[in-house]
PDB file of N, CA and C in Angstrom:
ATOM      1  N   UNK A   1       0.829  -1.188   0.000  1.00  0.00           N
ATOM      2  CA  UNK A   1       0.000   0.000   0.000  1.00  0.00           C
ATOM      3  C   UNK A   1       0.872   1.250   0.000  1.00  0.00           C
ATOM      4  N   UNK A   2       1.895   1.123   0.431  1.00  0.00           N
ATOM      5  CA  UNK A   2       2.606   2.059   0.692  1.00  0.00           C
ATOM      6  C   UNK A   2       3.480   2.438  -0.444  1.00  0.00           C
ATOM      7  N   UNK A   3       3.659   1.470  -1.116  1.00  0.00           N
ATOM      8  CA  UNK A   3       4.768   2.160  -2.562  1.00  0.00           C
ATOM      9  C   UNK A   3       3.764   2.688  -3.335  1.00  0.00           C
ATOM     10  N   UNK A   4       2.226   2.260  -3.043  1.00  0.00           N
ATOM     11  CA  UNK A   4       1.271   2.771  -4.403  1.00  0.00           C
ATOM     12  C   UNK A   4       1.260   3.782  -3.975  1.00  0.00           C
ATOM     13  N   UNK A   5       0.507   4.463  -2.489  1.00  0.00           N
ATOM     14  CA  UNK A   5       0.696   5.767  -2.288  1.00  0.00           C
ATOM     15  C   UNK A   5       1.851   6.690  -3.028  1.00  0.00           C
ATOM     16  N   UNK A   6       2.948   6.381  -2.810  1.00  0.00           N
ATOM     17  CA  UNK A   6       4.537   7.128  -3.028  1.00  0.00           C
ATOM     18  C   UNK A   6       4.531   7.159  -4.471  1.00  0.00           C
ATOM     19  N   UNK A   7       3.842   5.988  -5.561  1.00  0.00           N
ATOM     20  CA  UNK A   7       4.149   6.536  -6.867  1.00  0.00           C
ATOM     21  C   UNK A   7       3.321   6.901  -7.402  1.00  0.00           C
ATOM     22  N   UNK A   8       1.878   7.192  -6.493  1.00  0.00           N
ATOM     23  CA  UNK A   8       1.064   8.171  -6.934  1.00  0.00           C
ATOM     24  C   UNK A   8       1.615   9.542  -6.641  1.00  0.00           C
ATOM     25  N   UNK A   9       1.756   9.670  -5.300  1.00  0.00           N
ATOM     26  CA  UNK A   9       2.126  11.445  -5.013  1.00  0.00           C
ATOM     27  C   UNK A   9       3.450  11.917  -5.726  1.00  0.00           C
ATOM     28  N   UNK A  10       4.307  10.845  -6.027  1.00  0.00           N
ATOM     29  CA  UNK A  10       5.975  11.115  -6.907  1.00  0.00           C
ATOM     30  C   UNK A  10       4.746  11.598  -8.371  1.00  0.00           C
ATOM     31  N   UNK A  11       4.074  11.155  -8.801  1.00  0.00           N
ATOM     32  CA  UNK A  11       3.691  11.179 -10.221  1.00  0.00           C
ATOM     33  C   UNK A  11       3.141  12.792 -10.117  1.00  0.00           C
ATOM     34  N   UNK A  12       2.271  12.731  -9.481  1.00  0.00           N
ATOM     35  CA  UNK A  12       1.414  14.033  -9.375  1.00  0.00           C
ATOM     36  C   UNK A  12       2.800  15.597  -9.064  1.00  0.00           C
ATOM     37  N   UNK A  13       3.364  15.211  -8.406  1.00  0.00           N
ATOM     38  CA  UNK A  13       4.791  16.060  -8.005  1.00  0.00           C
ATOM     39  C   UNK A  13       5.204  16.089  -9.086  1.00  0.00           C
ATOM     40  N   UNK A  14       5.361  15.293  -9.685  1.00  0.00           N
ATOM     41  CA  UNK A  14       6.561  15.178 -11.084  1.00  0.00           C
ATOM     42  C   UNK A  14       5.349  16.120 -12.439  1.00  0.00           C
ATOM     43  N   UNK A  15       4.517  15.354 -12.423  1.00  0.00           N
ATOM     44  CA  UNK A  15       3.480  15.937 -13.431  1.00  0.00           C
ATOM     45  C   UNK A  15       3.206  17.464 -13.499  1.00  0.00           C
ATOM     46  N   UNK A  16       3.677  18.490 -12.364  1.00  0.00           N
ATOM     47  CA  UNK A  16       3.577  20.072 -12.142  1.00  0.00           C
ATOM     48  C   UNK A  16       4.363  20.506 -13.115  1.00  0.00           C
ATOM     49  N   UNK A  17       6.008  19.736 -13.374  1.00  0.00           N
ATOM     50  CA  UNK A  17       7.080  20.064 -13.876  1.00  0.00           C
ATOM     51  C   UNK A  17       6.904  19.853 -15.641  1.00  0.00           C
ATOM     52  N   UNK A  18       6.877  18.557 -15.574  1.00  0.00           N
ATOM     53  CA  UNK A  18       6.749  17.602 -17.007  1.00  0.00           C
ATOM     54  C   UNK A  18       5.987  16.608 -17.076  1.00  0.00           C
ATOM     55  N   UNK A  19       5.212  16.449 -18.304  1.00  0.00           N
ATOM     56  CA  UNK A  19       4.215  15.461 -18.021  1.00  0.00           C
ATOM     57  C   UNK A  19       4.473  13.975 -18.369  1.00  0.00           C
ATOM     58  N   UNK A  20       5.106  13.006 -17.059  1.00  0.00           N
ATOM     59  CA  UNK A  20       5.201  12.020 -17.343  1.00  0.00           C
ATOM     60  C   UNK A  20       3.881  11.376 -17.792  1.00  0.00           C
ATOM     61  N   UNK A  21       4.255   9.896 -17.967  1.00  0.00           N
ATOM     62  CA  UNK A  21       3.079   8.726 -18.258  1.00  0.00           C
ATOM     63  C   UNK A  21       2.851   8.674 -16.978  1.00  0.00           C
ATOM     64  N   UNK A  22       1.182   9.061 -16.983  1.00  0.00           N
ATOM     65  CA  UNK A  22       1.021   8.106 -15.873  1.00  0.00           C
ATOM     66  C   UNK A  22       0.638   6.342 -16.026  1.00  0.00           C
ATOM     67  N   UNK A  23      -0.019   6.138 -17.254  1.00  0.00           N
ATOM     68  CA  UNK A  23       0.338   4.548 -17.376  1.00  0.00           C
ATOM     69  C   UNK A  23       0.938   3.773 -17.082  1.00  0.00           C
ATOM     70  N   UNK A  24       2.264   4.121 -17.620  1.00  0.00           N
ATOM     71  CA  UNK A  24       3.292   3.972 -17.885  1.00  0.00           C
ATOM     72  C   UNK A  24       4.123   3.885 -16.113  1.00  0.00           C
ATOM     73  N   UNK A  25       4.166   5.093 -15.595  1.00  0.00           N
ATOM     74  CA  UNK A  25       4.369   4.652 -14.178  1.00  0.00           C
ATOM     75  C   UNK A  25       3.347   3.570 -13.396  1.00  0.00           C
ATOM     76  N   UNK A  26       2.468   3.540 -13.350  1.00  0.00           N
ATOM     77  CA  UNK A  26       1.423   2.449 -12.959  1.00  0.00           C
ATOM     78  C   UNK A  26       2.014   1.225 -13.447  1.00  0.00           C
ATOM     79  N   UNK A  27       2.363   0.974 -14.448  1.00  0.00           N
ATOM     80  CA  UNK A  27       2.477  -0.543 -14.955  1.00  0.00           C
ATOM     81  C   UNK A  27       4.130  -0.370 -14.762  1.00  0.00           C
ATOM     82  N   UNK A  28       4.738   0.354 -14.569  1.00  0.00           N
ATOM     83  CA  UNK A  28       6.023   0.075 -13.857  1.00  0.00           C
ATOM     84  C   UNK A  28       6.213  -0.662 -12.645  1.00  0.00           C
ATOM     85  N   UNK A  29       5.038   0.514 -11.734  1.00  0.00           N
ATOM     86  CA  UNK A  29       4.605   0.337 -10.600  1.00  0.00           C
ATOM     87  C   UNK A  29       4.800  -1.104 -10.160  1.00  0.00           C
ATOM     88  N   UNK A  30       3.667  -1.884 -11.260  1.00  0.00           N
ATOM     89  CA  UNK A  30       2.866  -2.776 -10.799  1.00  0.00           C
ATOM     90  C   UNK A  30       4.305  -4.178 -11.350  1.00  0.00           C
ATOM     91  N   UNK A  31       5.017  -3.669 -12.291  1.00  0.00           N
ATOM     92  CA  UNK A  31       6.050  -4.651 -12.636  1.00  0.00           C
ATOM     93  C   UNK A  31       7.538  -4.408 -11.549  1.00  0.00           C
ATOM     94  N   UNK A  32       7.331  -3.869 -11.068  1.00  0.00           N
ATOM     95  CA  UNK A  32       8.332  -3.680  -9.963  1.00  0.00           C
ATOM     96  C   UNK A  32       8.249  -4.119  -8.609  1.00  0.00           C
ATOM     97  N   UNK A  33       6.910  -4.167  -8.243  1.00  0.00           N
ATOM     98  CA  UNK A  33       6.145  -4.097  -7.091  1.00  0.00           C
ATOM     99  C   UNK A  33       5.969  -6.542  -6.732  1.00  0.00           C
ATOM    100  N   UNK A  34       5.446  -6.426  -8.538  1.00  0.00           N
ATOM    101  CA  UNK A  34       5.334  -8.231  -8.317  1.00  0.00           C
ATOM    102  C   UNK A  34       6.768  -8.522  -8.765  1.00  0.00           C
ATOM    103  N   UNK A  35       7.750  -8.429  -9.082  1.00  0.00           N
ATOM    104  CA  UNK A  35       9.053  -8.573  -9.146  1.00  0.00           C
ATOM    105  C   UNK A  35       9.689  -8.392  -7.793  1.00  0.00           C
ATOM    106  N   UNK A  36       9.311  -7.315  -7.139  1.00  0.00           N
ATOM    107  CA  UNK A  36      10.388  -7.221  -6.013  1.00  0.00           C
ATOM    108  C   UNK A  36      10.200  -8.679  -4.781  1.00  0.00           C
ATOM    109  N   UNK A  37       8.219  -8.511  -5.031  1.00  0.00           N
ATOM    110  CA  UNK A  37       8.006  -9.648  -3.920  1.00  0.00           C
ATOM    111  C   UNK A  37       8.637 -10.836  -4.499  1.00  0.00           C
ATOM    112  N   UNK A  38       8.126 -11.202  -5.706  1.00  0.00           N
ATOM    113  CA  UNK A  38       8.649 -12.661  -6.379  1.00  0.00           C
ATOM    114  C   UNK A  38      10.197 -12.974  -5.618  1.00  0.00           C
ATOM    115  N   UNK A  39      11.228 -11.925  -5.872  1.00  0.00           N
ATOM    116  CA  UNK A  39      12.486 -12.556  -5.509  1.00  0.00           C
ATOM    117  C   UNK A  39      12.824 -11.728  -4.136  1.00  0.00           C
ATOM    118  N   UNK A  40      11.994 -11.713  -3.375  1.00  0.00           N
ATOM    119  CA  UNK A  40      12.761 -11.225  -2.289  1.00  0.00           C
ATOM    120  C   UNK A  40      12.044 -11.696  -0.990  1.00  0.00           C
ATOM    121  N   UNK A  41      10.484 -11.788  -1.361  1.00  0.00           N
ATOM    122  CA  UNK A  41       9.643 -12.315  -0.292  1.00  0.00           C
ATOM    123  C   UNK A  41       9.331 -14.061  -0.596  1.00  0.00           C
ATOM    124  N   UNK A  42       8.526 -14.053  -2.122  1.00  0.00           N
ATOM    125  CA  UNK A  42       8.124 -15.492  -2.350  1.00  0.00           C
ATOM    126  C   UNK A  42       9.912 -16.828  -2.695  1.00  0.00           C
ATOM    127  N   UNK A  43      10.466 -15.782  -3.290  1.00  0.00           N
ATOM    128  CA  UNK A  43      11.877 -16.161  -3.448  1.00  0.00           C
ATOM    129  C   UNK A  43      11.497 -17.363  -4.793  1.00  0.00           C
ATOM    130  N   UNK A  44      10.569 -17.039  -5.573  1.00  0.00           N
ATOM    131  CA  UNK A  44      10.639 -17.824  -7.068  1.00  0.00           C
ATOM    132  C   UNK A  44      10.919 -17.000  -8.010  1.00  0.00           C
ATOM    133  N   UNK A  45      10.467 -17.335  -9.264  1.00  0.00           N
ATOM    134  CA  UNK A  45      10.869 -16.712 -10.631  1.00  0.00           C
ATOM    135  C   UNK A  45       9.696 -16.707 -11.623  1.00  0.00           C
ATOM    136  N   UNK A  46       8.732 -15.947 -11.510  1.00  0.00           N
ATOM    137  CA  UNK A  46       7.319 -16.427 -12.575  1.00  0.00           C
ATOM    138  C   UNK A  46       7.576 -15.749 -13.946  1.00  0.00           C
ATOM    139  N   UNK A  47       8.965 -16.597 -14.250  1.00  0.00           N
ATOM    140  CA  UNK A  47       8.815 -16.409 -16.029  1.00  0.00           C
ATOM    141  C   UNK A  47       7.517 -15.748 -16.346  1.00  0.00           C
ATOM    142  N   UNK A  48       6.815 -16.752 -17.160  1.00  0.00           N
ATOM    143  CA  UNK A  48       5.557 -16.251 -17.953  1.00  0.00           C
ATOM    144  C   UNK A  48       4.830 -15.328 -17.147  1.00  0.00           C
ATOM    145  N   UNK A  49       4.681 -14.932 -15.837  1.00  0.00           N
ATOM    146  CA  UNK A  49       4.252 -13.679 -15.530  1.00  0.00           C
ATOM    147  C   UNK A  49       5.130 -12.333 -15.871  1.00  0.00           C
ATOM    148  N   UNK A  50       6.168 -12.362 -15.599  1.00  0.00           N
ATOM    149  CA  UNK A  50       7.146 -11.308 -16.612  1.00  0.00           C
ATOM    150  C   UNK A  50       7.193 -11.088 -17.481  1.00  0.00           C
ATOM    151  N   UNK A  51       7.253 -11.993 -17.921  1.00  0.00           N
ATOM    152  CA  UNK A  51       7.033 -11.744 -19.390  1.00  0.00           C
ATOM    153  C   UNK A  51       5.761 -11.109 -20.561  1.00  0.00           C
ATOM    154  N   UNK A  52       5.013 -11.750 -19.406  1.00  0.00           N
ATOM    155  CA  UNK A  52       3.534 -10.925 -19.918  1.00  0.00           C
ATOM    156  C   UNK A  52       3.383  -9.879 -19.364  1.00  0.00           C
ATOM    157  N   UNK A  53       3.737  -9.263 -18.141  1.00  0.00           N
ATOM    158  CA  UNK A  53       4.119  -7.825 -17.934  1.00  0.00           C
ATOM    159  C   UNK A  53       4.744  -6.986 -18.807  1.00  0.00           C
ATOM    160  N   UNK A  54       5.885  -7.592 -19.154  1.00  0.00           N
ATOM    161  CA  UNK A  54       6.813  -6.616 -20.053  1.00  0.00           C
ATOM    162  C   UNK A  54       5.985  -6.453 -21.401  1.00  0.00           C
ATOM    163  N   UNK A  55       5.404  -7.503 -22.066  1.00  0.00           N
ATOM    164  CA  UNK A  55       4.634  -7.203 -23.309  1.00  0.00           C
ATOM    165  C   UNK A  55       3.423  -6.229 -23.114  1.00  0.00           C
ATOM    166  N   UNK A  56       2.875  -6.251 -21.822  1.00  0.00           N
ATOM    167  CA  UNK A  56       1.890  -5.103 -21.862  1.00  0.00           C
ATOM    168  C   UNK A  56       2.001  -3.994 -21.322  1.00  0.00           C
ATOM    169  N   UNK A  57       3.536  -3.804 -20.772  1.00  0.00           N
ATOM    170  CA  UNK A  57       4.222  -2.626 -20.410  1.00  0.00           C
ATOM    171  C   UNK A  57       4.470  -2.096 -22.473  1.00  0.00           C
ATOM    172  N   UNK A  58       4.826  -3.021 -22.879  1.00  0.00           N
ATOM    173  CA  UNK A  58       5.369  -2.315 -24.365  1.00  0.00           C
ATOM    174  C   UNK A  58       4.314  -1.883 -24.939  1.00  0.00           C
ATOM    175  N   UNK A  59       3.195  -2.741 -25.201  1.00  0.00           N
ATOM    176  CA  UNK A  59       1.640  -2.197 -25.616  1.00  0.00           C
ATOM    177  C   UNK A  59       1.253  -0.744 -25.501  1.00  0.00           C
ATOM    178  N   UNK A  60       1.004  -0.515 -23.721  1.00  0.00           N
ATOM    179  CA  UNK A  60       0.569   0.592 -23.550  1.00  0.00           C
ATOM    180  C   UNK A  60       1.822   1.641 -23.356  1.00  0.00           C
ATOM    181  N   UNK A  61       2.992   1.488 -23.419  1.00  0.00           N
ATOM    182  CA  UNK A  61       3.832   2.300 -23.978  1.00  0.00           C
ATOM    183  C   UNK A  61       3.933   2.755 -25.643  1.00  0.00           C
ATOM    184  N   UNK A  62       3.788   2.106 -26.579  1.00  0.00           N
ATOM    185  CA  UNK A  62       3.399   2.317 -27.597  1.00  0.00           C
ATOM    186  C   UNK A  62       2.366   2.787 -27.652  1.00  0.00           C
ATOM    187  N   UNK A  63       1.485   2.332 -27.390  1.00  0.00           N
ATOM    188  CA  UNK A  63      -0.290   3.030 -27.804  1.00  0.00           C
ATOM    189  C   UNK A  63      -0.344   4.758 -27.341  1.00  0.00           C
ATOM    190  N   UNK A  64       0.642   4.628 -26.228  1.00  0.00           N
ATOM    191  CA  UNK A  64       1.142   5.932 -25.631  1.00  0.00           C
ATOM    192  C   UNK A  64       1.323   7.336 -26.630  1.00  0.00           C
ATOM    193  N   UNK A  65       2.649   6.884 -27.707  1.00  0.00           N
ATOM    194  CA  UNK A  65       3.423   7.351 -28.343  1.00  0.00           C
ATOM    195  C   UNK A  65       3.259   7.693 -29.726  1.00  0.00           C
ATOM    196  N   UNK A  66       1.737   6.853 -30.499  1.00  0.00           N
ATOM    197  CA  UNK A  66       0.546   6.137 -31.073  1.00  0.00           C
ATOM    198  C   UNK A  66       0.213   7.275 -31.046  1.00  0.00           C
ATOM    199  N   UNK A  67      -0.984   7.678 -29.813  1.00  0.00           N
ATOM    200  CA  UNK A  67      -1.986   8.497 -29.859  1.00  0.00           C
ATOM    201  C   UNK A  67      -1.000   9.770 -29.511  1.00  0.00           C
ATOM    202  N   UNK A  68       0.302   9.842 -29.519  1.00  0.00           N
ATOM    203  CA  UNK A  68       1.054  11.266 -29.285  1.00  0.00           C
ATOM    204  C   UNK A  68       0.684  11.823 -27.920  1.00  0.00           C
ATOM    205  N   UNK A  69       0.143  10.863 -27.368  1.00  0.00           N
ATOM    206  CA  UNK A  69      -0.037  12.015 -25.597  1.00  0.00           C
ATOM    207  C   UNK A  69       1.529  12.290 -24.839  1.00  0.00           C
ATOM    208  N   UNK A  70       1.839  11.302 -25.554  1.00  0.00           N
ATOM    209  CA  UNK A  70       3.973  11.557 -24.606  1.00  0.00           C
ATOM    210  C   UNK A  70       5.234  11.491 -25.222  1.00  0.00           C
ATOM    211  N   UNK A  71       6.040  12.066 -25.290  1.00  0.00           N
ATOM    212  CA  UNK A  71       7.161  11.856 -25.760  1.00  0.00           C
ATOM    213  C   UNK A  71       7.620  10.507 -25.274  1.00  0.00           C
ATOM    214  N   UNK A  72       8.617   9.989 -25.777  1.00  0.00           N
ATOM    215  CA  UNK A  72       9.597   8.285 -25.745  1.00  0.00           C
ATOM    216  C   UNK A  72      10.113   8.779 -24.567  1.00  0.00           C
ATOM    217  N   UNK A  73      10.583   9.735 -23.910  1.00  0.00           N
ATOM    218  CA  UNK A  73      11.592  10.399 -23.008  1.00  0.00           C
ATOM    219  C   UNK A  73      10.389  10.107 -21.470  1.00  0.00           C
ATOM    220  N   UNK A  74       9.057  11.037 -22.213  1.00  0.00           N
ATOM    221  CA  UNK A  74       7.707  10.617 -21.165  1.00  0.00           C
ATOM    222  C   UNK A  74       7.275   9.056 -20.268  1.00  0.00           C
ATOM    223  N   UNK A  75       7.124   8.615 -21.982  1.00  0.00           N
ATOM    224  CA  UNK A  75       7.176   7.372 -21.468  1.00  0.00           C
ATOM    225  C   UNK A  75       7.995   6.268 -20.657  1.00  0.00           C
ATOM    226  N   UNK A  76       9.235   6.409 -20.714  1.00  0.00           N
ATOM    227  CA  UNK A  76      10.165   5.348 -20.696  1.00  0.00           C
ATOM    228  C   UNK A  76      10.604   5.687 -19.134  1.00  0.00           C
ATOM    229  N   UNK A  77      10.814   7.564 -18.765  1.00  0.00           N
ATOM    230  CA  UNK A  77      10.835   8.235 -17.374  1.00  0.00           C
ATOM    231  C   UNK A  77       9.980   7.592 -16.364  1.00  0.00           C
ATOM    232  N   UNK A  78       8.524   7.808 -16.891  1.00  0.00           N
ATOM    233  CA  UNK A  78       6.912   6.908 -16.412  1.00  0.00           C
ATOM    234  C   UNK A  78       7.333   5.442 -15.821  1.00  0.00           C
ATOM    235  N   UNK A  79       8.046   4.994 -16.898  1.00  0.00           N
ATOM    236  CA  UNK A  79       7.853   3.389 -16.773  1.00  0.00           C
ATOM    237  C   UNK A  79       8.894   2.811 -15.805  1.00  0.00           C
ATOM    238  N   UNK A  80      10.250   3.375 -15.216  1.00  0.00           N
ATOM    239  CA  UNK A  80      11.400   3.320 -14.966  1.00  0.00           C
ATOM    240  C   UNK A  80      10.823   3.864 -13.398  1.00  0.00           C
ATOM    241  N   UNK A  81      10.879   5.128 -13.586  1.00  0.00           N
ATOM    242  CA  UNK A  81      10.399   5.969 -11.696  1.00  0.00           C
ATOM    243  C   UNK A  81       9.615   4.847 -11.307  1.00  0.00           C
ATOM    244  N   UNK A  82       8.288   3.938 -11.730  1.00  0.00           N
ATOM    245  CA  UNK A  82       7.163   3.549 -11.310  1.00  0.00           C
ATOM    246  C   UNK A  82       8.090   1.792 -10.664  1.00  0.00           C
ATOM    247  N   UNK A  83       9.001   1.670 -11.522  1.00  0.00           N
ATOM    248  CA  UNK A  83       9.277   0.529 -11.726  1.00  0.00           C
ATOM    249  C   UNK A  83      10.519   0.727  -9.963  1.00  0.00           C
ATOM    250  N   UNK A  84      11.084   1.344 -10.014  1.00  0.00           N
ATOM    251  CA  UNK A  84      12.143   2.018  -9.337  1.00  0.00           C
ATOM    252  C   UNK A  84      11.305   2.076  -7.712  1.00  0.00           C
ATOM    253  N   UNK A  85      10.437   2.837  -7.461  1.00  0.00           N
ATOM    254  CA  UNK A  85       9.918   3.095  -6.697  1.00  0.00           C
ATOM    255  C   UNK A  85       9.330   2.159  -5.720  1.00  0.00           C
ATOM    256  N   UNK A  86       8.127   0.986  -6.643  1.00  0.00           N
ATOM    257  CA  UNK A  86       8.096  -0.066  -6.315  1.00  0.00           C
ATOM    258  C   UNK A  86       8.713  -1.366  -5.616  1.00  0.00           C
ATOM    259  N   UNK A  87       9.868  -0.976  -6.515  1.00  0.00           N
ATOM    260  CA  UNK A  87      10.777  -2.642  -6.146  1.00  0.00           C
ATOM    261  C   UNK A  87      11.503  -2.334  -5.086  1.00  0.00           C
ATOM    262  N   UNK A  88      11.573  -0.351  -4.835  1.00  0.00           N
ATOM    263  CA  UNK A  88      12.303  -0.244  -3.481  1.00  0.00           C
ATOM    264  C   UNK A  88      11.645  -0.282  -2.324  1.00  0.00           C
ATOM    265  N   UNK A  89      10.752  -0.118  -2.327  1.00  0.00           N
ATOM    266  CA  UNK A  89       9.737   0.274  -1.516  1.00  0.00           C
ATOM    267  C   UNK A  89       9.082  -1.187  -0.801  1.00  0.00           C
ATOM    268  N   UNK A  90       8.879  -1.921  -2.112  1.00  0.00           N
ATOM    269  CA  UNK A  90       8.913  -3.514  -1.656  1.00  0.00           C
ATOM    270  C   UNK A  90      10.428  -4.568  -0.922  1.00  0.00           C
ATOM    271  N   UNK A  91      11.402  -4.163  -1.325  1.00  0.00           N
ATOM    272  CA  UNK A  91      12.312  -4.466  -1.000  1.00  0.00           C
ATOM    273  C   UNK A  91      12.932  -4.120   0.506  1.00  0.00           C
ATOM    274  N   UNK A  92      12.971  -2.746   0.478  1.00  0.00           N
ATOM    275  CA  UNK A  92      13.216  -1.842   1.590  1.00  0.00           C
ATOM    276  C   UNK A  92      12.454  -2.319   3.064  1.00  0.00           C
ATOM    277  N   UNK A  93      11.201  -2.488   2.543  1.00  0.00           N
ATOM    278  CA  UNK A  93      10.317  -3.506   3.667  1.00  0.00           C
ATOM    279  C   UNK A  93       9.985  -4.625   4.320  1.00  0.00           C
ATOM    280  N   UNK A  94      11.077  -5.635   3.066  1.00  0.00           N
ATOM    281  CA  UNK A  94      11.417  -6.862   3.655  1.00  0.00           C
ATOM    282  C   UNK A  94      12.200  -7.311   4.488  1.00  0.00           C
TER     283      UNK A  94
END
């Protein structure tokens, strides 16, 4: 609960300046967040769940870039902070 809080209010903070993804941080979020637990709490490896993360991290990063709402710089910032934030935040707490 606590990293979602932090990469909501980091997003909204950041968004005054430049307009990241917020998608894009969300599905960072959310790929950082089941990554950090996978190897640090459950201590496995869910291949095919990663992997299907990362393909629909690329999706809605493209569809992003597609409909022109963000620069590559937007997006990739979005996807990285969200991803960053998460896995520390999950980590940090274990």
């Amino acid at each position: 609960v606590a990293s979602s809080i932090a990469v909501i209010l980091i997003a909204i903070f950041i968004t005054i300046w430049w307009k990241i993804s917020a998608h894009m941080f969300g599905i960072g979020g959310l790929l950082g967040g089941v990554m950090s637990v996978s190897y640090f709490i459950e201590k496995s490896n869910p291949f095919y769940l990663f992997m299907a993360l990362f393909v629909v991290s690329g999706l809605v990063g493209v569809s992003r870039l597609i409909l022109r709402r963000h620069t590559f710089g937007q997006v990739v910032g979005g996807f990285f902070l969200g991803f960053i934030i998460s896995f520390l935040f999950v980590w940090i707490g274990t």
